[in-house]
N, C-alpha and C. Protein backbone atom coordinates (compact mmCIF):
# COMPACT_ATOMS: atom_id res chain seq x y z
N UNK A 1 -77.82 84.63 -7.25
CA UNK A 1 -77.97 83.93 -8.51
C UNK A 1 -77.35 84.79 -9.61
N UNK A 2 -76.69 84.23 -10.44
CA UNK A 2 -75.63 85.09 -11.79
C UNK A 2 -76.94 85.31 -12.66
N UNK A 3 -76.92 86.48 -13.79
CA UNK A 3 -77.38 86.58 -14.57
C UNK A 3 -77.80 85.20 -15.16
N UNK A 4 -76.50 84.47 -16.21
CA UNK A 4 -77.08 83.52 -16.62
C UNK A 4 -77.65 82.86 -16.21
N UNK A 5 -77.29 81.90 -14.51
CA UNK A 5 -78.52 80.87 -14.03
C UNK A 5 -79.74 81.24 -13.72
N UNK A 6 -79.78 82.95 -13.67
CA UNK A 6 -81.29 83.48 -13.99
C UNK A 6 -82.40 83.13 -15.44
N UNK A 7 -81.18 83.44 -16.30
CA UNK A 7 -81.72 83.05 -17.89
C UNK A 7 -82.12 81.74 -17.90
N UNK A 8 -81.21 80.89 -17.32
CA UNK A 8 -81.22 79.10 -17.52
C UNK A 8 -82.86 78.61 -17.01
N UNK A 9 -83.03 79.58 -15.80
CA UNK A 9 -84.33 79.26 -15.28
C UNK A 9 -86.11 79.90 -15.67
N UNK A 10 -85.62 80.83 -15.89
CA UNK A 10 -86.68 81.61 -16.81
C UNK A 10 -86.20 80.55 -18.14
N UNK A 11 -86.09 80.06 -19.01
CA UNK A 11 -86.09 79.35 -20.17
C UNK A 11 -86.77 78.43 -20.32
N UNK A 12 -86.56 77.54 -18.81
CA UNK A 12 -87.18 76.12 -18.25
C UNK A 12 -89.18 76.70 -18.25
N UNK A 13 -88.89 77.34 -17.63
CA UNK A 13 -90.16 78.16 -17.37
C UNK A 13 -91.08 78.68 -18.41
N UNK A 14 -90.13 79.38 -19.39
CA UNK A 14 -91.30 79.19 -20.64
C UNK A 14 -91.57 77.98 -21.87
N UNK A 15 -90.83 76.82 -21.50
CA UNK A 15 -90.71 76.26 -22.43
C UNK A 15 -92.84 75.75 -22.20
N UNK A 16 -92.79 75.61 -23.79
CA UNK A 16 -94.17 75.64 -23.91
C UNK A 16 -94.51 73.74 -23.78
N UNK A 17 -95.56 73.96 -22.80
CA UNK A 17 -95.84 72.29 -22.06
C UNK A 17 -96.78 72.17 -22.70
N UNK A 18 -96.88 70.66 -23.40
CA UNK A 18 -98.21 70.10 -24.46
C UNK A 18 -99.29 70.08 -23.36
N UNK A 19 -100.29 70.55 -23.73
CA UNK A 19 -101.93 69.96 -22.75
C UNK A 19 -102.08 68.43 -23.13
N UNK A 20 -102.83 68.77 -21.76
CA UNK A 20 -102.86 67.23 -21.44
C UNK A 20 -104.43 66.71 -21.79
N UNK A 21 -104.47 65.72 -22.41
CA UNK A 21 -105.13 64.74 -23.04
C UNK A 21 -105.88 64.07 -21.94
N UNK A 22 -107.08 63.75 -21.92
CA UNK A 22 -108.15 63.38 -21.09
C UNK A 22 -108.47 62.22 -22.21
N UNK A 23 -108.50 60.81 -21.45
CA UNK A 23 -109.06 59.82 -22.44
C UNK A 23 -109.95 58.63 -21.48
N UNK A 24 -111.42 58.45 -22.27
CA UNK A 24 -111.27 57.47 -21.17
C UNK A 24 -111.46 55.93 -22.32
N UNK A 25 -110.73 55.24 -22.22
CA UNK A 25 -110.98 53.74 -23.02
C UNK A 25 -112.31 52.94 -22.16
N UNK A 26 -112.51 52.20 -23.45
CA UNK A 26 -114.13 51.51 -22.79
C UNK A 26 -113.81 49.79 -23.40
N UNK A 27 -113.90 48.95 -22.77
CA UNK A 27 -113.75 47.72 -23.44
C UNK A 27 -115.15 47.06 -23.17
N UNK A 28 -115.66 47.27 -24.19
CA UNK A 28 -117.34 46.52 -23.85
C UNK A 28 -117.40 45.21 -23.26
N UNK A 29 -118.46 44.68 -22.54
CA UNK A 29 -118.60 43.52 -22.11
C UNK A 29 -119.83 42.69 -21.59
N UNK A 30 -120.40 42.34 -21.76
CA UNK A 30 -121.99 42.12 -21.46
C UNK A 30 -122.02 41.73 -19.89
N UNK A 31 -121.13 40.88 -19.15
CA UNK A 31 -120.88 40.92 -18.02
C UNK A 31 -119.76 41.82 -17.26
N UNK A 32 -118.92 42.68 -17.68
CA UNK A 32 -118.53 43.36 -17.09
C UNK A 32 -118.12 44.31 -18.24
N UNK A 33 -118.18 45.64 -18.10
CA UNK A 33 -117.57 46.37 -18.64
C UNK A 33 -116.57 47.43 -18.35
N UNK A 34 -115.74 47.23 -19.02
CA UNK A 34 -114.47 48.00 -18.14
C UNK A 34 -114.21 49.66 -18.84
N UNK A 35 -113.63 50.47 -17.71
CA UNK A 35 -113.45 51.41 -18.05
C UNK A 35 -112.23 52.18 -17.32
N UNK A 36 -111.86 53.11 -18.60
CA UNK A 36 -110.39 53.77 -17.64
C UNK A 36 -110.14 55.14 -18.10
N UNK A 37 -110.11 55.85 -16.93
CA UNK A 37 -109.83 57.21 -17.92
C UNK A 37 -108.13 57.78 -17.28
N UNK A 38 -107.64 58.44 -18.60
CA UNK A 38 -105.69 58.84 -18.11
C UNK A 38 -105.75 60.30 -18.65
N UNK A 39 -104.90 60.75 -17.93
CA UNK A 39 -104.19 62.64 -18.46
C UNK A 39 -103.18 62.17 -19.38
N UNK A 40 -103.10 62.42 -20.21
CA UNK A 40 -101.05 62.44 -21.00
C UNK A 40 -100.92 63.92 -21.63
N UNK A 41 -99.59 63.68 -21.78
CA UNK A 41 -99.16 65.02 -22.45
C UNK A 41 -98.86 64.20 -23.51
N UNK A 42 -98.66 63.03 -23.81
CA UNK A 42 -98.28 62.61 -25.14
C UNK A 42 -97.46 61.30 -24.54
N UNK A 43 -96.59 61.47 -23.55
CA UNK A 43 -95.46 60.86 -23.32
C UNK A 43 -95.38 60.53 -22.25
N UNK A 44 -96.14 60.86 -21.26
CA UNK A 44 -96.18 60.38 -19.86
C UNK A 44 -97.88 60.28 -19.47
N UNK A 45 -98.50 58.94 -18.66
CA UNK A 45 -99.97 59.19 -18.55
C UNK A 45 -99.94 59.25 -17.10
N UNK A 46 -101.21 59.67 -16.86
CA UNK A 46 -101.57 59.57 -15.42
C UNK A 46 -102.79 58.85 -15.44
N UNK A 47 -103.02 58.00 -14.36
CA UNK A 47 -104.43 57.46 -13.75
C UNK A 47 -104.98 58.08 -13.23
N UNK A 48 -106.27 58.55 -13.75
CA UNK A 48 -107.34 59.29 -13.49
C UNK A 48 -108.66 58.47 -12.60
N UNK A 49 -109.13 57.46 -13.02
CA UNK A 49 -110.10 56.41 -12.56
C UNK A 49 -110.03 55.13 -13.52
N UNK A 50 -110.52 53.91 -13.13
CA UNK A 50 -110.73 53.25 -13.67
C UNK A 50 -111.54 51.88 -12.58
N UNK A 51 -112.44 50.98 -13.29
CA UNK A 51 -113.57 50.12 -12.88
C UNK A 51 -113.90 49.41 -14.08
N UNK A 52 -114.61 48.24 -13.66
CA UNK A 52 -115.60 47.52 -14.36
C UNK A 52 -117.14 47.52 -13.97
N UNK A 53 -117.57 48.16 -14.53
CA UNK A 53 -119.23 48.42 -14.75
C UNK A 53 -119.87 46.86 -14.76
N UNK A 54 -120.61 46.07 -13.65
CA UNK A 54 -120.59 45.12 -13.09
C UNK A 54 -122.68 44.74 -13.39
N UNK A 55 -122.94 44.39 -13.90
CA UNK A 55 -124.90 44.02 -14.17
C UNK A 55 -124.97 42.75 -13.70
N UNK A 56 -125.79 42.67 -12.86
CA UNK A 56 -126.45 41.41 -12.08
C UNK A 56 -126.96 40.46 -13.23
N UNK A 57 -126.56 39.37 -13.69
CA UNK A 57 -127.34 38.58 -14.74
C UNK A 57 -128.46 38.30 -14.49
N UNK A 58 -129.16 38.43 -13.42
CA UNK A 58 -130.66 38.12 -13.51
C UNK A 58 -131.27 39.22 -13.78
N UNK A 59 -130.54 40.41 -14.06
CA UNK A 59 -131.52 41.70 -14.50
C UNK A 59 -131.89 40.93 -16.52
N UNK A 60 -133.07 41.76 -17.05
CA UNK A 60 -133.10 41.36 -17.87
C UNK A 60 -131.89 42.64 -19.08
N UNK A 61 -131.94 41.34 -20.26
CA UNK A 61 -130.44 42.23 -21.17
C UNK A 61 -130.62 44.15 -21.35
N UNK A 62 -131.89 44.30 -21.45
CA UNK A 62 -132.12 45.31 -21.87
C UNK A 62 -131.89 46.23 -20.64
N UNK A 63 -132.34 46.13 -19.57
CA UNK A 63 -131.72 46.56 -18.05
C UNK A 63 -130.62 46.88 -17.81
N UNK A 64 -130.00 45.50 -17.97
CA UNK A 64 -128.40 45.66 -18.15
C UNK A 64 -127.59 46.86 -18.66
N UNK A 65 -128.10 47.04 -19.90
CA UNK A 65 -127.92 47.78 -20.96
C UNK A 65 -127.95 48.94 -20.25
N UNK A 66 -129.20 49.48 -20.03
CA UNK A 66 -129.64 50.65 -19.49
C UNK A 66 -128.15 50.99 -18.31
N UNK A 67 -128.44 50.30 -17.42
CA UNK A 67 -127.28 50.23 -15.96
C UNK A 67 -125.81 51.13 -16.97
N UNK A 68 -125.61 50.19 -17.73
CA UNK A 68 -124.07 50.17 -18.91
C UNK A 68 -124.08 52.21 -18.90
N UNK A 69 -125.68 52.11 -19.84
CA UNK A 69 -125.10 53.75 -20.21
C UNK A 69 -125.49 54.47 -19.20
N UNK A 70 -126.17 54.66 -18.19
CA UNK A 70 -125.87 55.48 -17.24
C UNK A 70 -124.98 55.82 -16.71
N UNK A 71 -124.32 54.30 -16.21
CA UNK A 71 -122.97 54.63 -15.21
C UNK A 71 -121.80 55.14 -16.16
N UNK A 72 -121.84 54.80 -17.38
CA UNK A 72 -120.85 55.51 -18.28
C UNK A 72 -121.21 57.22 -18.53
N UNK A 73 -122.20 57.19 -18.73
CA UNK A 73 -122.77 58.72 -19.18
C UNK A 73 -122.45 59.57 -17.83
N UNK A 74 -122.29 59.04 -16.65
CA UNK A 74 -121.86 59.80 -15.58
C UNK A 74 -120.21 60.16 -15.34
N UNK A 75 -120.13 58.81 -15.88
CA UNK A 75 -118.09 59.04 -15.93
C UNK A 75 -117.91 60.13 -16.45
N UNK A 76 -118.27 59.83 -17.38
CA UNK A 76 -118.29 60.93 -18.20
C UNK A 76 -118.62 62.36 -18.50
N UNK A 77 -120.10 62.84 -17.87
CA UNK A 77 -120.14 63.69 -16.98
C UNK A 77 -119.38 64.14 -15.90
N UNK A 78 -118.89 63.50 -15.38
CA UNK A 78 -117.94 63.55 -14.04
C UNK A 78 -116.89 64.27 -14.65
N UNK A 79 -115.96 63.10 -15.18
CA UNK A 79 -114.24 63.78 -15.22
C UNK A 79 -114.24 63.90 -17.15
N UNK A 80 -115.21 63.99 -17.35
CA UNK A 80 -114.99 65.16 -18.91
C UNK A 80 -114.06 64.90 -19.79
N UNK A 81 -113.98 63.29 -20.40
CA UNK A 81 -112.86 63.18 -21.07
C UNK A 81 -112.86 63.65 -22.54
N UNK A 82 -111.93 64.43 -23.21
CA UNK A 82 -111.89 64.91 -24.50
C UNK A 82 -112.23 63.72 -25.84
N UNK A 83 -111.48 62.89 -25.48
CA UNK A 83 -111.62 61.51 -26.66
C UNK A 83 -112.17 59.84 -25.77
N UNK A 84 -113.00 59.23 -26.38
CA UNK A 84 -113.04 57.36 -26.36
C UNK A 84 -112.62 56.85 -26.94
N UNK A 85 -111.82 55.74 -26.85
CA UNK A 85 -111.51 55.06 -27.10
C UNK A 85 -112.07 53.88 -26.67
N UNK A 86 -112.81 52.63 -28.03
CA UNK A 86 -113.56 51.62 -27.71
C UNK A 86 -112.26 50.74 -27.77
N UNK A 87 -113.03 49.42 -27.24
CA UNK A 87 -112.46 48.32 -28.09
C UNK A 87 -112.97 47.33 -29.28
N UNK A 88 -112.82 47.43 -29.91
CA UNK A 88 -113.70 46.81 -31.24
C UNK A 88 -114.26 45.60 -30.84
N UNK A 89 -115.02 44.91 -31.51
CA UNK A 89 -115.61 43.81 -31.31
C UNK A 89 -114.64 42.46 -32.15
N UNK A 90 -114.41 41.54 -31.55
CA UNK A 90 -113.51 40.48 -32.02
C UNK A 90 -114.25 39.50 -32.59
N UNK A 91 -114.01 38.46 -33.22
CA UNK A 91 -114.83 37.89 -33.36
C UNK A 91 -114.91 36.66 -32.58
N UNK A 92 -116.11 36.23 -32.10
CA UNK A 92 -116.74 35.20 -31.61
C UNK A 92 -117.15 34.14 -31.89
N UNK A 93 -116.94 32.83 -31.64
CA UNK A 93 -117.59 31.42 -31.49
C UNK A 93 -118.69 31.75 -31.76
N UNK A 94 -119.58 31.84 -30.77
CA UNK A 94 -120.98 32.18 -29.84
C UNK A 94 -121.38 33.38 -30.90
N UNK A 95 -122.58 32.89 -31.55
CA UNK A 95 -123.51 33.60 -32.06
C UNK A 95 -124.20 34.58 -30.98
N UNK A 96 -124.77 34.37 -30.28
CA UNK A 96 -125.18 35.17 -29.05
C UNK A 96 -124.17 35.71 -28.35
N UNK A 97 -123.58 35.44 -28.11
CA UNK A 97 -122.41 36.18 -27.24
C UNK A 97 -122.15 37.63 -27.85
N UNK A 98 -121.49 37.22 -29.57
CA UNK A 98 -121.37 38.13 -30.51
C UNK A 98 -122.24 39.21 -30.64
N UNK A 99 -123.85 38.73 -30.28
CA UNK A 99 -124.67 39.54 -30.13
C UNK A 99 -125.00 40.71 -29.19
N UNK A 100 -124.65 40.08 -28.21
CA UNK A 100 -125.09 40.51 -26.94
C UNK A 100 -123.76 41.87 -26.90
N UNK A 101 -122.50 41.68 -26.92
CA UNK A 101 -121.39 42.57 -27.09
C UNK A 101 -121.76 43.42 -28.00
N UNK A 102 -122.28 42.80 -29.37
CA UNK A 102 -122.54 44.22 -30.10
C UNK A 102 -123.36 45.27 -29.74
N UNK A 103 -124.51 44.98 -29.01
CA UNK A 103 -125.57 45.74 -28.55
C UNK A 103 -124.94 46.42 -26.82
N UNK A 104 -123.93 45.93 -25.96
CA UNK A 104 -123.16 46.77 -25.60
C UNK A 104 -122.09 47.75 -25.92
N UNK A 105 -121.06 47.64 -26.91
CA UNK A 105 -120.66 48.31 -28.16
C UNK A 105 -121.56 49.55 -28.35
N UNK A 106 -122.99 49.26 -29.20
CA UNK A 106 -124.11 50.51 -29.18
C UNK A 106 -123.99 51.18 -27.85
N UNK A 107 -124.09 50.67 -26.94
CA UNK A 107 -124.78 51.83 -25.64
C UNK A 107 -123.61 52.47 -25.84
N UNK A 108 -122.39 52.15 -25.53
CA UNK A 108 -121.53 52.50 -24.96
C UNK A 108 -121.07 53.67 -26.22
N UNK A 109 -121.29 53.40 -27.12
CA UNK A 109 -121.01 54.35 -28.82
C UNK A 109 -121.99 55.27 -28.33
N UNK A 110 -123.35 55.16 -28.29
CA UNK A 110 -124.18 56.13 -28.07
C UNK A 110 -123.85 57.09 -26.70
N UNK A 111 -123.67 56.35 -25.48
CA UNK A 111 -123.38 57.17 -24.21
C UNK A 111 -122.33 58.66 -24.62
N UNK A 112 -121.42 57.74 -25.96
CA UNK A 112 -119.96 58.61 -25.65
C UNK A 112 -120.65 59.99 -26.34
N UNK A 113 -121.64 59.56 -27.73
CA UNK A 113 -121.93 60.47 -28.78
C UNK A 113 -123.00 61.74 -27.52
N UNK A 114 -123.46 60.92 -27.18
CA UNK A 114 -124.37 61.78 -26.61
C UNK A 114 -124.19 62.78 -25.84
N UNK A 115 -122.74 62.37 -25.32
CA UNK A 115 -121.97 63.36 -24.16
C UNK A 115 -121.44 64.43 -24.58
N UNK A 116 -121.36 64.30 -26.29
CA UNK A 116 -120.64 65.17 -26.67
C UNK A 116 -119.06 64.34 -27.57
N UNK A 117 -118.66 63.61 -27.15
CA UNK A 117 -117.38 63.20 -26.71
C UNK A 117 -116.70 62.23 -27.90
N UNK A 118 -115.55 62.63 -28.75
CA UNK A 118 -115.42 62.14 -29.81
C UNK A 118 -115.15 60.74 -29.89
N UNK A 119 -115.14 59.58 -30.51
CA UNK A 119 -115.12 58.49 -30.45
C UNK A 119 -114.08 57.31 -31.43
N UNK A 120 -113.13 56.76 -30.70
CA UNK A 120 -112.14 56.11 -31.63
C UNK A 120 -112.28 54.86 -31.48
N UNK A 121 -112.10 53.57 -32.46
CA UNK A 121 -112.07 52.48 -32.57
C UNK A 121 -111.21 52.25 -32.74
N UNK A 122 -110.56 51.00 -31.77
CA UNK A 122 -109.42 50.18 -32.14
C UNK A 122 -109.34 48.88 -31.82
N UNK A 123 -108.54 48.06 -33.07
CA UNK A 123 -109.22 46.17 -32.61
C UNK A 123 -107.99 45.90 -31.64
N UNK A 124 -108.64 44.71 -31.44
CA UNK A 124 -107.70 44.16 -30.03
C UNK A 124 -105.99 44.41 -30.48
N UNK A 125 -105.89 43.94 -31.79
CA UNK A 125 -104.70 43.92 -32.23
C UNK A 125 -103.98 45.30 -32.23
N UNK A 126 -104.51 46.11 -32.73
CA UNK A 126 -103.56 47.59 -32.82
C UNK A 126 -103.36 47.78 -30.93
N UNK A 127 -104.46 47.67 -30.33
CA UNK A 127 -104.10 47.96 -28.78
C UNK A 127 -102.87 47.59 -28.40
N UNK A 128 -102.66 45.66 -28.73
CA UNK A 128 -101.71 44.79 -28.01
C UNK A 128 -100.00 45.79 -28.53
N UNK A 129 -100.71 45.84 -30.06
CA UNK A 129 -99.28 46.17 -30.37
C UNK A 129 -98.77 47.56 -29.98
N UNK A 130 -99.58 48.19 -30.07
CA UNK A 130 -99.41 49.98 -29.41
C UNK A 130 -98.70 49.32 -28.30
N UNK A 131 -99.09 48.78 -26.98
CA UNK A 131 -98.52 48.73 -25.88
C UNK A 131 -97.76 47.47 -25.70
N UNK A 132 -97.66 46.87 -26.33
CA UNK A 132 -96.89 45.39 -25.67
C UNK A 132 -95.83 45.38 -26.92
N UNK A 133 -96.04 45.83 -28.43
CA UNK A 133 -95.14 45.41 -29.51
C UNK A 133 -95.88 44.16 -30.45
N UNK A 134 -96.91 43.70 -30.39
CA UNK A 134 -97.20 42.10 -30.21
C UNK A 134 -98.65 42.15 -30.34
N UNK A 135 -99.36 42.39 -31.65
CA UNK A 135 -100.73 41.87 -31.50
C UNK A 135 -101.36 40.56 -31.26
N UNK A 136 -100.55 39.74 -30.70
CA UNK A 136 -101.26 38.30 -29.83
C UNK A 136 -101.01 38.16 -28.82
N UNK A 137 -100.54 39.26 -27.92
CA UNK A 137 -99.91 39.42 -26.33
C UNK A 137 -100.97 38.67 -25.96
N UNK A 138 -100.18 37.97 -24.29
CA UNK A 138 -102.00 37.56 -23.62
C UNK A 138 -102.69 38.97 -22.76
N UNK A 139 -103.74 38.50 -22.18
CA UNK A 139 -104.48 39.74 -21.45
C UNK A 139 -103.20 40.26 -19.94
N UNK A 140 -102.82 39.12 -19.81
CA UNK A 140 -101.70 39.52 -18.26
C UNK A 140 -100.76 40.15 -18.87
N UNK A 141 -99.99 40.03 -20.11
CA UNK A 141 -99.19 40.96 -20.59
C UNK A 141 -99.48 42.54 -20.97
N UNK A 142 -100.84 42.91 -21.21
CA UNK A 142 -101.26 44.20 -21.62
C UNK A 142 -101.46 44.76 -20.54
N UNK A 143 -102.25 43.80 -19.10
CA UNK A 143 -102.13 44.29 -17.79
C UNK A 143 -100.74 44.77 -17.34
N UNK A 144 -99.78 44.24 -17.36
CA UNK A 144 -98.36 44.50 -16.85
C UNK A 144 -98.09 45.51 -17.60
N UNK A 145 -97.88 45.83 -18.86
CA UNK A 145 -97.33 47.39 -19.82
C UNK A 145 -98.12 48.49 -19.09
N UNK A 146 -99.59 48.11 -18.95
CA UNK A 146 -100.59 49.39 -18.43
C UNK A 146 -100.34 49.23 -17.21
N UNK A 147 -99.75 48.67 -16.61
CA UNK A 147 -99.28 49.24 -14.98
C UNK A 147 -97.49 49.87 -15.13
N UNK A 148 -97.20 49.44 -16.34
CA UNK A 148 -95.83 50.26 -16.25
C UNK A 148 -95.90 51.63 -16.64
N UNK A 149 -96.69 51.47 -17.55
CA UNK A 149 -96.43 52.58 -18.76
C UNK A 149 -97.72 54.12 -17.35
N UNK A 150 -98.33 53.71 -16.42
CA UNK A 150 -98.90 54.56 -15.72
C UNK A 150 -98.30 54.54 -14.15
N UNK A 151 -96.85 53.62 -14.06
CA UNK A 151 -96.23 53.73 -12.69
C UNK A 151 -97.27 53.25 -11.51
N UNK A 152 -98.03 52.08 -11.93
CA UNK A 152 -99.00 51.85 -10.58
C UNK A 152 -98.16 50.53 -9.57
N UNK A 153 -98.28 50.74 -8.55
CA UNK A 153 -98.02 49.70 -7.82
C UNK A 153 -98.34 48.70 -8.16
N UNK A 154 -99.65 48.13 -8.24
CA UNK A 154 -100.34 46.96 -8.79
C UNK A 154 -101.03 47.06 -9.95
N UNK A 155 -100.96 45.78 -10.87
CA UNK A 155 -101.95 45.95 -11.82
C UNK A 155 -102.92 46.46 -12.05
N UNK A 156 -103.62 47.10 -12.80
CA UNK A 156 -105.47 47.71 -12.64
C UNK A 156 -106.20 46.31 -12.58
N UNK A 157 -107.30 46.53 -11.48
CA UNK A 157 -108.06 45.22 -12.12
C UNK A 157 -109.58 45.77 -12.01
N UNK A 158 -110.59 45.30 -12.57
CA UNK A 158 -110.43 43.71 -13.47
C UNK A 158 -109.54 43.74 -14.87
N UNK A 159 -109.45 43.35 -15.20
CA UNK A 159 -108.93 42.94 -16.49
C UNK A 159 -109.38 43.67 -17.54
N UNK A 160 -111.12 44.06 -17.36
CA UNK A 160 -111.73 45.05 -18.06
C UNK A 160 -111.15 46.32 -18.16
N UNK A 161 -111.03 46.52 -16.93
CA UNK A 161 -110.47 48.13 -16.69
C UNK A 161 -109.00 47.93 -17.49
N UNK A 162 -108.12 46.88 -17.23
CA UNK A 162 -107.16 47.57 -17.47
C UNK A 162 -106.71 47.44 -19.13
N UNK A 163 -107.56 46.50 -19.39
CA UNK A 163 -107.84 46.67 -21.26
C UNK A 163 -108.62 47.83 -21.48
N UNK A 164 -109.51 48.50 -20.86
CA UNK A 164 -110.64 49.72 -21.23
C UNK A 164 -109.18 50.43 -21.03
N UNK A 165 -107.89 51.13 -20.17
CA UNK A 165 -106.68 51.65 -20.14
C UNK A 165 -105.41 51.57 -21.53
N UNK A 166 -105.82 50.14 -21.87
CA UNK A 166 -104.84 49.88 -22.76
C UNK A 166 -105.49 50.55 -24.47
N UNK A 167 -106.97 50.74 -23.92
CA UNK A 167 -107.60 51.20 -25.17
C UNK A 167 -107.35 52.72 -25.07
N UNK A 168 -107.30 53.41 -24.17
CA UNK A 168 -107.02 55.20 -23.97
C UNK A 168 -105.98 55.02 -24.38
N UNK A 169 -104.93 54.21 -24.10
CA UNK A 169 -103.05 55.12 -23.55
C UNK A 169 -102.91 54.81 -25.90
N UNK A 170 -103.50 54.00 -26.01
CA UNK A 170 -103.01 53.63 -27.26
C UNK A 170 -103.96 54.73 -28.30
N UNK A 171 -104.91 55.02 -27.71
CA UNK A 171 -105.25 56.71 -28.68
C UNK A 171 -104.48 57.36 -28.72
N UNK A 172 -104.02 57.92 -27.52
CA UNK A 172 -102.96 59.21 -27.37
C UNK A 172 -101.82 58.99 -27.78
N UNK A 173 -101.36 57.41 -27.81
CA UNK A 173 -99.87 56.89 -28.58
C UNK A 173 -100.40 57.29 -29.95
N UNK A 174 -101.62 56.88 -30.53
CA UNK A 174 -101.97 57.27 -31.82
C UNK A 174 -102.22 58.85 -32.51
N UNK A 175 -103.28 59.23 -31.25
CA UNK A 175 -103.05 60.79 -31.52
C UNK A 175 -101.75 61.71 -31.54
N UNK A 176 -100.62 61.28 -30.78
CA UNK A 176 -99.44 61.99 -30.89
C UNK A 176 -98.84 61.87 -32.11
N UNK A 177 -98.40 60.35 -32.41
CA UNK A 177 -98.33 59.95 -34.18
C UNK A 177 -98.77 60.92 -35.20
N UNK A 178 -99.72 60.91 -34.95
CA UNK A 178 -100.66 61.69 -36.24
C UNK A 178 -100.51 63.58 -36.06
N UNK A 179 -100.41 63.76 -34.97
CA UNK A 179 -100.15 65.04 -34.41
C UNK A 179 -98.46 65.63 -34.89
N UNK A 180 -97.62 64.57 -34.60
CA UNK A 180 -95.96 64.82 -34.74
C UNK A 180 -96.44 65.18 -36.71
N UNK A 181 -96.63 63.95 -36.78
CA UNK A 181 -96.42 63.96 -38.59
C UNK A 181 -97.27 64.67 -39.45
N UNK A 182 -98.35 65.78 -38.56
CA UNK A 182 -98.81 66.71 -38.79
C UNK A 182 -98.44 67.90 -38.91
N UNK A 183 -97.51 68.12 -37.90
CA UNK A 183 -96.79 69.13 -37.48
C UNK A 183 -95.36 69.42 -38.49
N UNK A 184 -95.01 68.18 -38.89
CA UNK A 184 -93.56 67.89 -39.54
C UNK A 184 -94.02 68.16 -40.91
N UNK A 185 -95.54 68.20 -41.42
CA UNK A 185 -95.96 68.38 -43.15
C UNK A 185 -96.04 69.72 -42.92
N UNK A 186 -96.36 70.56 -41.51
CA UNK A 186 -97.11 71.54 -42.14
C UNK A 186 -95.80 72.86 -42.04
């Protein structure tokens, strides 16, 4: 090996690599709740896990509930993500419906606080457009970007999960934003 292609390779070698970002997105849901957690360096993600947190409707709501923050408070325990990302609450027809989501929303706000674990809100719309361009994408379109934008063979499913995904990858699209134009003031 010549001097220089020695240099060329020692260079590669120290170039300084961004840490990687642990996120897990949560898209509340009173019958299913989805969840996804990704690595990024900013610019490339990885799939870490992802599911929909699944409550028997004949349990009663408050049960439910309970089920919600455990199995989250363990994810979470488990693979230790640095930031949440929710999905905001939209608005609803259904007076009850509206209800019932908000009081999943809480667990799921509380699970994250409790873990430690900092907490970001974002409405359906900033998600679609972070990843699709398009805050009125349909749900199969945000599925298809979050299987590109993480190189998966197949879509994530349920649908939960892979919106609870589209809610992480679009923090870290956001946190990098704010990070670059941080970096560029200071």
């Amino acid at each position: 090996m010549t001097p220089e292609a020695s240099d060329r390779s020692s260079s590669k070698r120290d170039r300084v690599v961004p840490p990687l970002l642990r996120v897990i997105g949560v898209d509340p849901g009173s019958d299913t709740t989805g969840y996804g957690v990704i690595d990024s360096d900013g610019r490339h993600y990885t799939l870490v896990e992802c599911a929909g947190i699944r409550t028997a409707a004949r349990l009663p709501f408050a049960q439910r509930l309970l089920i919600i923050t455990q199995k989250l408070e363990e994810v979470i325990q488990r693979l230790n993500p640095a930031a949440c990302a929710v999905e905001e609450t939209f608005y609803a027809v259904n007076v009850k419906s509206a209800l019932k989501l908000g009081h999943v929303r809480g667990v799921v706000l509380a699970a994250a606080a409790r873990s430690g674990v900092e907490v970001f809100e974002y409405s359906p719309l900033e998600i679609k457009s972070a990843l699709v361009g398009f805050g009125r994408a349909e749900k199969r379109q945000v599925q298809e970007m979050v299987r590109i934008l993480l190189k998966l063979e197949f879509p994530p499913e349920p649908l939960d999960a892979s919106d609870a995904l589209a809610a992480a990858i679009c923090h870290v699209n956001t946190a990098s934003t704010h990070a670059r134009q941080k970096a560029g003031r200071g």
